[in-house]
N, C-alpha and C. Protein backbone atom coordinates (compact mmCIF):
# COMPACT_ATOMS: atom_id res chain seq x y z
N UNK A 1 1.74 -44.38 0.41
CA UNK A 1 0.59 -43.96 1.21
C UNK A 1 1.04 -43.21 2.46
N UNK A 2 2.27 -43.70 3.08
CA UNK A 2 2.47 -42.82 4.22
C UNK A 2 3.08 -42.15 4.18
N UNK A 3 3.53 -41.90 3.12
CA UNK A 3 4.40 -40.58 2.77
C UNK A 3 3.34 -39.35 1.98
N UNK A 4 2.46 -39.73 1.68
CA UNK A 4 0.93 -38.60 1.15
C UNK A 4 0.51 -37.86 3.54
N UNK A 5 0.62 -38.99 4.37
CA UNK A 5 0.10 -38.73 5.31
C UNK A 5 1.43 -37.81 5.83
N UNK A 6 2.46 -38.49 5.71
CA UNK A 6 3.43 -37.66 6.51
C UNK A 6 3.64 -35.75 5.91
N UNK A 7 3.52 -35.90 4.45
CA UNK A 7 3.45 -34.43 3.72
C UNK A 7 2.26 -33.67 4.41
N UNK A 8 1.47 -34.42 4.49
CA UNK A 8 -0.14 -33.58 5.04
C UNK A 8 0.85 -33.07 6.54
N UNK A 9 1.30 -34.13 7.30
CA UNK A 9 1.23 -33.61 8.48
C UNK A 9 2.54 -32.84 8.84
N UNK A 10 2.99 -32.27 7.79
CA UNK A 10 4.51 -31.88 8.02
C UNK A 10 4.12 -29.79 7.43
N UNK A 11 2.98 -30.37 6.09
CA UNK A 11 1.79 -29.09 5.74
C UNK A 11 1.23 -28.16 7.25
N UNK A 12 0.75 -29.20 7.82
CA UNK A 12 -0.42 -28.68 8.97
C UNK A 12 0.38 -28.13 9.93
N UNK A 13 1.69 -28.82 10.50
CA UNK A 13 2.43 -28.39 11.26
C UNK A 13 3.03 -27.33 11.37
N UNK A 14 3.51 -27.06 9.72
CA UNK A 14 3.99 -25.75 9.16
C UNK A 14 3.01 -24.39 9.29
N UNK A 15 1.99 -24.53 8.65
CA UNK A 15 1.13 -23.40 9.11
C UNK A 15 0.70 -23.46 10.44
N UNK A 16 0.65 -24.32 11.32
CA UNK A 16 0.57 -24.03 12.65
C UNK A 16 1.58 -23.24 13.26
N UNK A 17 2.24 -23.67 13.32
CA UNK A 17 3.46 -22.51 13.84
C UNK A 17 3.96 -21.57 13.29
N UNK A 18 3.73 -21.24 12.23
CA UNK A 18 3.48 -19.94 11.08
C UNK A 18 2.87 -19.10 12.14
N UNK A 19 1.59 -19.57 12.25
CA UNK A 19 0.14 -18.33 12.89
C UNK A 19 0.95 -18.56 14.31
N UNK A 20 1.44 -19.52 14.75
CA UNK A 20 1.44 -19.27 16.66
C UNK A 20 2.93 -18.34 16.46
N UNK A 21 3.44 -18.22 15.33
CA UNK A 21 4.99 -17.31 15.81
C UNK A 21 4.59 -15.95 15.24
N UNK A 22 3.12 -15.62 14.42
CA UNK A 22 2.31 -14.64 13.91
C UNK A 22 1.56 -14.18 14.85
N UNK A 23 0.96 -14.62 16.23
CA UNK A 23 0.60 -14.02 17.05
C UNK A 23 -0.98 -14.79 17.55
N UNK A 24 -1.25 -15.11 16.41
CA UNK A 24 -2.48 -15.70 16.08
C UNK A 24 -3.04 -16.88 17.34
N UNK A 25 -3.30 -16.01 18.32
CA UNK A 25 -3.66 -16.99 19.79
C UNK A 25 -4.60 -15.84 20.13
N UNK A 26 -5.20 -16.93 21.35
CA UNK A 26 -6.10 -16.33 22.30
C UNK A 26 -5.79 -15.73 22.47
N UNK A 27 -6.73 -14.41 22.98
CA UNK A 27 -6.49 -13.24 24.06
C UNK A 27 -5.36 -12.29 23.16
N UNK A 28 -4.55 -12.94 22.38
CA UNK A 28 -3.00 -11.87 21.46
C UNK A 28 -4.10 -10.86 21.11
N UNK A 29 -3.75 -9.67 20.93
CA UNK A 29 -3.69 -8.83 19.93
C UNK A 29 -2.37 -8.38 18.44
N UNK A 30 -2.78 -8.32 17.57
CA UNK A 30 -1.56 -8.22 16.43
C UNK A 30 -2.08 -6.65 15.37
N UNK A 31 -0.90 -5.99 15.34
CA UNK A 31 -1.40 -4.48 14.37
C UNK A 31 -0.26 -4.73 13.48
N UNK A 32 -0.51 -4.51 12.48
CA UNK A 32 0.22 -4.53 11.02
C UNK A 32 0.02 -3.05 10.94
N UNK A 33 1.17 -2.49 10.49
CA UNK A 33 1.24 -0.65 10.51
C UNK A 33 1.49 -0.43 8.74
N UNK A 34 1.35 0.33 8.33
CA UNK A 34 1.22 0.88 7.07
C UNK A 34 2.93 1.03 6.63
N UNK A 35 3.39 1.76 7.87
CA UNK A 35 4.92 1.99 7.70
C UNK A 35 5.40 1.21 8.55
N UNK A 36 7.05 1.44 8.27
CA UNK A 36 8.29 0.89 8.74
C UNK A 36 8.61 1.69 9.81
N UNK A 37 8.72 0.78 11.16
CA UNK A 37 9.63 2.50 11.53
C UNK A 37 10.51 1.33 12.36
N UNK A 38 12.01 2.17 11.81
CA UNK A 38 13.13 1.57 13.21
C UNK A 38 13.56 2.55 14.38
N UNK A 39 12.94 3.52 14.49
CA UNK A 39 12.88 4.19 15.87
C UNK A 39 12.03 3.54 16.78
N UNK A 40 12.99 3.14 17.96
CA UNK A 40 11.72 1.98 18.57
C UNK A 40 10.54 3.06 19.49
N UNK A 41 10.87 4.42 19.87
CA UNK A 41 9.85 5.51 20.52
C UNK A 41 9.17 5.96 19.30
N UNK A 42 9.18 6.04 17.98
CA UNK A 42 8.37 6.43 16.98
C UNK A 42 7.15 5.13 16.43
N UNK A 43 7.91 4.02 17.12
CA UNK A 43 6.94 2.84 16.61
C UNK A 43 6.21 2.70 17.89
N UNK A 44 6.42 2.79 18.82
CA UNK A 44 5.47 2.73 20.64
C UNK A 44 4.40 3.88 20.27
N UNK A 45 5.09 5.48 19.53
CA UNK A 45 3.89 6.12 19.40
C UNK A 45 2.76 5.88 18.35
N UNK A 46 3.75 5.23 17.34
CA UNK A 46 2.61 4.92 16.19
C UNK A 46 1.17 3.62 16.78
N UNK A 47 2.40 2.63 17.55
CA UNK A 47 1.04 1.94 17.87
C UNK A 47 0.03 2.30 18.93
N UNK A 48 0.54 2.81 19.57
CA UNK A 48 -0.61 4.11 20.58
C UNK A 48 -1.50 4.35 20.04
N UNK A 49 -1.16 5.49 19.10
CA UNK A 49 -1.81 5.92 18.02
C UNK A 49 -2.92 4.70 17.19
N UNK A 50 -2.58 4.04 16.88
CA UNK A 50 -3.48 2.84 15.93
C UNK A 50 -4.37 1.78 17.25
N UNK A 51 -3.68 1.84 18.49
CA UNK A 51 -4.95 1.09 19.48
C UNK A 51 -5.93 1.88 19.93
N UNK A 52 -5.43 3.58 19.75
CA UNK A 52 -6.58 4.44 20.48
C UNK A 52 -7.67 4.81 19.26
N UNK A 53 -7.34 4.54 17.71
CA UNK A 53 -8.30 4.91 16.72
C UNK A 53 -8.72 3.63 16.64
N UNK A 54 -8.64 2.56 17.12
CA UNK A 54 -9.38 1.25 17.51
C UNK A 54 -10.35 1.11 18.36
N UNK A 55 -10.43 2.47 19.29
CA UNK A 55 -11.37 2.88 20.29
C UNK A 55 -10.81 2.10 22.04
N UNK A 56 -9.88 1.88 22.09
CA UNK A 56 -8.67 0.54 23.32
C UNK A 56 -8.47 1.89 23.92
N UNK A 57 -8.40 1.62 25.77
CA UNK A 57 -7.45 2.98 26.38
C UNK A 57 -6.31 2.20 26.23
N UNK A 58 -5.34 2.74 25.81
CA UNK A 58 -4.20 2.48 26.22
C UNK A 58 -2.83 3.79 26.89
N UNK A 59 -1.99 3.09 27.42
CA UNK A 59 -0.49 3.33 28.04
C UNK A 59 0.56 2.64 27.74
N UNK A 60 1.81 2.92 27.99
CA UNK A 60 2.51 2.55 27.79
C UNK A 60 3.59 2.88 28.94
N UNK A 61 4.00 1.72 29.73
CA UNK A 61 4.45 1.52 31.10
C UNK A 61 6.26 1.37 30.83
N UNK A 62 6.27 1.67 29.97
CA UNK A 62 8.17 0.97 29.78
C UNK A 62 8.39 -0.64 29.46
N UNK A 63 9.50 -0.52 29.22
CA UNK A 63 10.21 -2.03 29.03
C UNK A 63 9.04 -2.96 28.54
N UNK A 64 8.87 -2.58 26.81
CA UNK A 64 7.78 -3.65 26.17
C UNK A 64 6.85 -3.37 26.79
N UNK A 65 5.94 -3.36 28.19
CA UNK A 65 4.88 -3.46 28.38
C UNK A 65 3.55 -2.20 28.28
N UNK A 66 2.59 -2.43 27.71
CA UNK A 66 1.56 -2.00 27.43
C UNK A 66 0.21 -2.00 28.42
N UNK A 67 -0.55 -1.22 28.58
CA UNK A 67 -1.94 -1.49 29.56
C UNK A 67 -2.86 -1.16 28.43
N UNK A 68 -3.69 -2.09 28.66
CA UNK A 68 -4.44 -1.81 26.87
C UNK A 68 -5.82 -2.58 27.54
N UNK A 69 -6.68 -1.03 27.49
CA UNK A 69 -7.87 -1.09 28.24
C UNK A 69 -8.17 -1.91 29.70
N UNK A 70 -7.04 -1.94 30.45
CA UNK A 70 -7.09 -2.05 32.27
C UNK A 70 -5.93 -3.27 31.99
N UNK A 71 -5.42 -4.16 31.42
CA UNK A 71 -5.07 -4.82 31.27
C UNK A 71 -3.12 -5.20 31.03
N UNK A 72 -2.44 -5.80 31.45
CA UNK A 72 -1.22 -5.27 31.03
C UNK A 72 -0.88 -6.80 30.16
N UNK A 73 0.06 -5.85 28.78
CA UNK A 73 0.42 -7.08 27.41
C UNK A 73 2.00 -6.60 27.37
N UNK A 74 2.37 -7.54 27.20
CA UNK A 74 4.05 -7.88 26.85
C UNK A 74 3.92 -7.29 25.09
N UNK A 75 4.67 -6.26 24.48
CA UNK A 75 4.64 -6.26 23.21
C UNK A 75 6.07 -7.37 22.95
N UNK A 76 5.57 -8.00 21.54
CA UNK A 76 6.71 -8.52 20.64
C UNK A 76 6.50 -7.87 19.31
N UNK A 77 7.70 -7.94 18.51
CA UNK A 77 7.81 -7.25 17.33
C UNK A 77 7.92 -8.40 16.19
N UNK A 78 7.29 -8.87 15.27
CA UNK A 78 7.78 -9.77 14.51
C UNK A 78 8.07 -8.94 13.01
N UNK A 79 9.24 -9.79 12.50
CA UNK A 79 9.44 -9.23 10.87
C UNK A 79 9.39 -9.98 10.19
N UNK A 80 8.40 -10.17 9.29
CA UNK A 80 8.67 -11.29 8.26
C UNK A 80 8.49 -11.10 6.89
N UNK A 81 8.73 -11.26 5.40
CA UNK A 81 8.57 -11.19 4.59
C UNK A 81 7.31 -11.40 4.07
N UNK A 82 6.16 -11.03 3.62
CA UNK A 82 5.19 -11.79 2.66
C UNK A 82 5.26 -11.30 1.30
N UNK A 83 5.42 -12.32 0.48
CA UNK A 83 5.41 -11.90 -0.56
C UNK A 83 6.29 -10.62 -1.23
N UNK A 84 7.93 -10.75 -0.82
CA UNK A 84 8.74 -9.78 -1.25
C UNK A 84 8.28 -8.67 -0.43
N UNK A 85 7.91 -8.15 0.17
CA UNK A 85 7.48 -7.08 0.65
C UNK A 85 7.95 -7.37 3.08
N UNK A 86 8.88 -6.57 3.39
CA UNK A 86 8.77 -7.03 4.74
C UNK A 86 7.18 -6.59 5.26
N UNK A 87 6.90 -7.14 6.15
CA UNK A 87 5.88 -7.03 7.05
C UNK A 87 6.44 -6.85 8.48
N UNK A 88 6.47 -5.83 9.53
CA UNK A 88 6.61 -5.40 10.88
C UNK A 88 5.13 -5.54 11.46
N UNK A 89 5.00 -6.65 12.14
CA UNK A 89 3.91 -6.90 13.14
C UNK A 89 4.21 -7.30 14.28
N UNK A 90 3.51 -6.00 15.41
CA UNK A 90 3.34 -5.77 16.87
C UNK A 90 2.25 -6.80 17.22
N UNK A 91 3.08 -7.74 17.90
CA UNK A 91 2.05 -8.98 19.33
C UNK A 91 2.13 -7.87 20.31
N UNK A 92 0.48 -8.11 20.90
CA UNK A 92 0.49 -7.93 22.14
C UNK A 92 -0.18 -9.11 22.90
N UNK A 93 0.91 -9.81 24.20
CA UNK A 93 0.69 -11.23 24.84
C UNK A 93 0.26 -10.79 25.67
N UNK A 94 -1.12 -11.42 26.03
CA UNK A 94 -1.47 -10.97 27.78
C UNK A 94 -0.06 -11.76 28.76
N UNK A 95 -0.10 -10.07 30.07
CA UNK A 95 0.62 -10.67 30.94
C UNK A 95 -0.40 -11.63 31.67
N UNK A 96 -0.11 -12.51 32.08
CA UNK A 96 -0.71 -13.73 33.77
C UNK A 96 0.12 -12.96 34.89
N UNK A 97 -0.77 -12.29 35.94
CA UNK A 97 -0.78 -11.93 37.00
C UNK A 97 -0.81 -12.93 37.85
């Protein structure tokens, strides 16, 4: 019996921190891009590009940080596999002023 409870809670734990290292929080924003890119100035323009056809003002201030509609976000880059296939997904963390 407590080994049915401990699997559940070892389950729940797992997808919890799945989505919180996926971006999947308050206030985050997350863009999944169509392509790959390892030019890190070809991937800053692509996501420019994909927050402003989102209808977002955005900039881009240097060193990771973003102003995305008055606001300034720390980008992170995550890579992860789904399903044989990599996935490159841009966090954007609100900064705390």
């Amino acid at each position: 019996m407590w080994n049915f409870f401990l699997m559940i809670a070892v389950i729940v734990a797992s997808l919890t921190g799945f989505n919180w290292l996926m971006g999947y929080r308050k206030n985050h924003l997350q863009i999944d891009l169509d392509d790959r890119y390892m030019d890190y100035n070809e991937y800053v323009r692509a996501l420019k590009s994909e927050l402003r056809s989102q209808g977002k003002d955005v900039d881009y201030l240097g060193d990771r940080t973003f102003k995305i509609d008055g606001k300034p976000y720390m980008f992170i880059e995550r890579n992860v596999t789904m399903g044989g296939v990599p996935l490159q997904r841009a966090i954007f963390k609100p900064i705390k002023s």
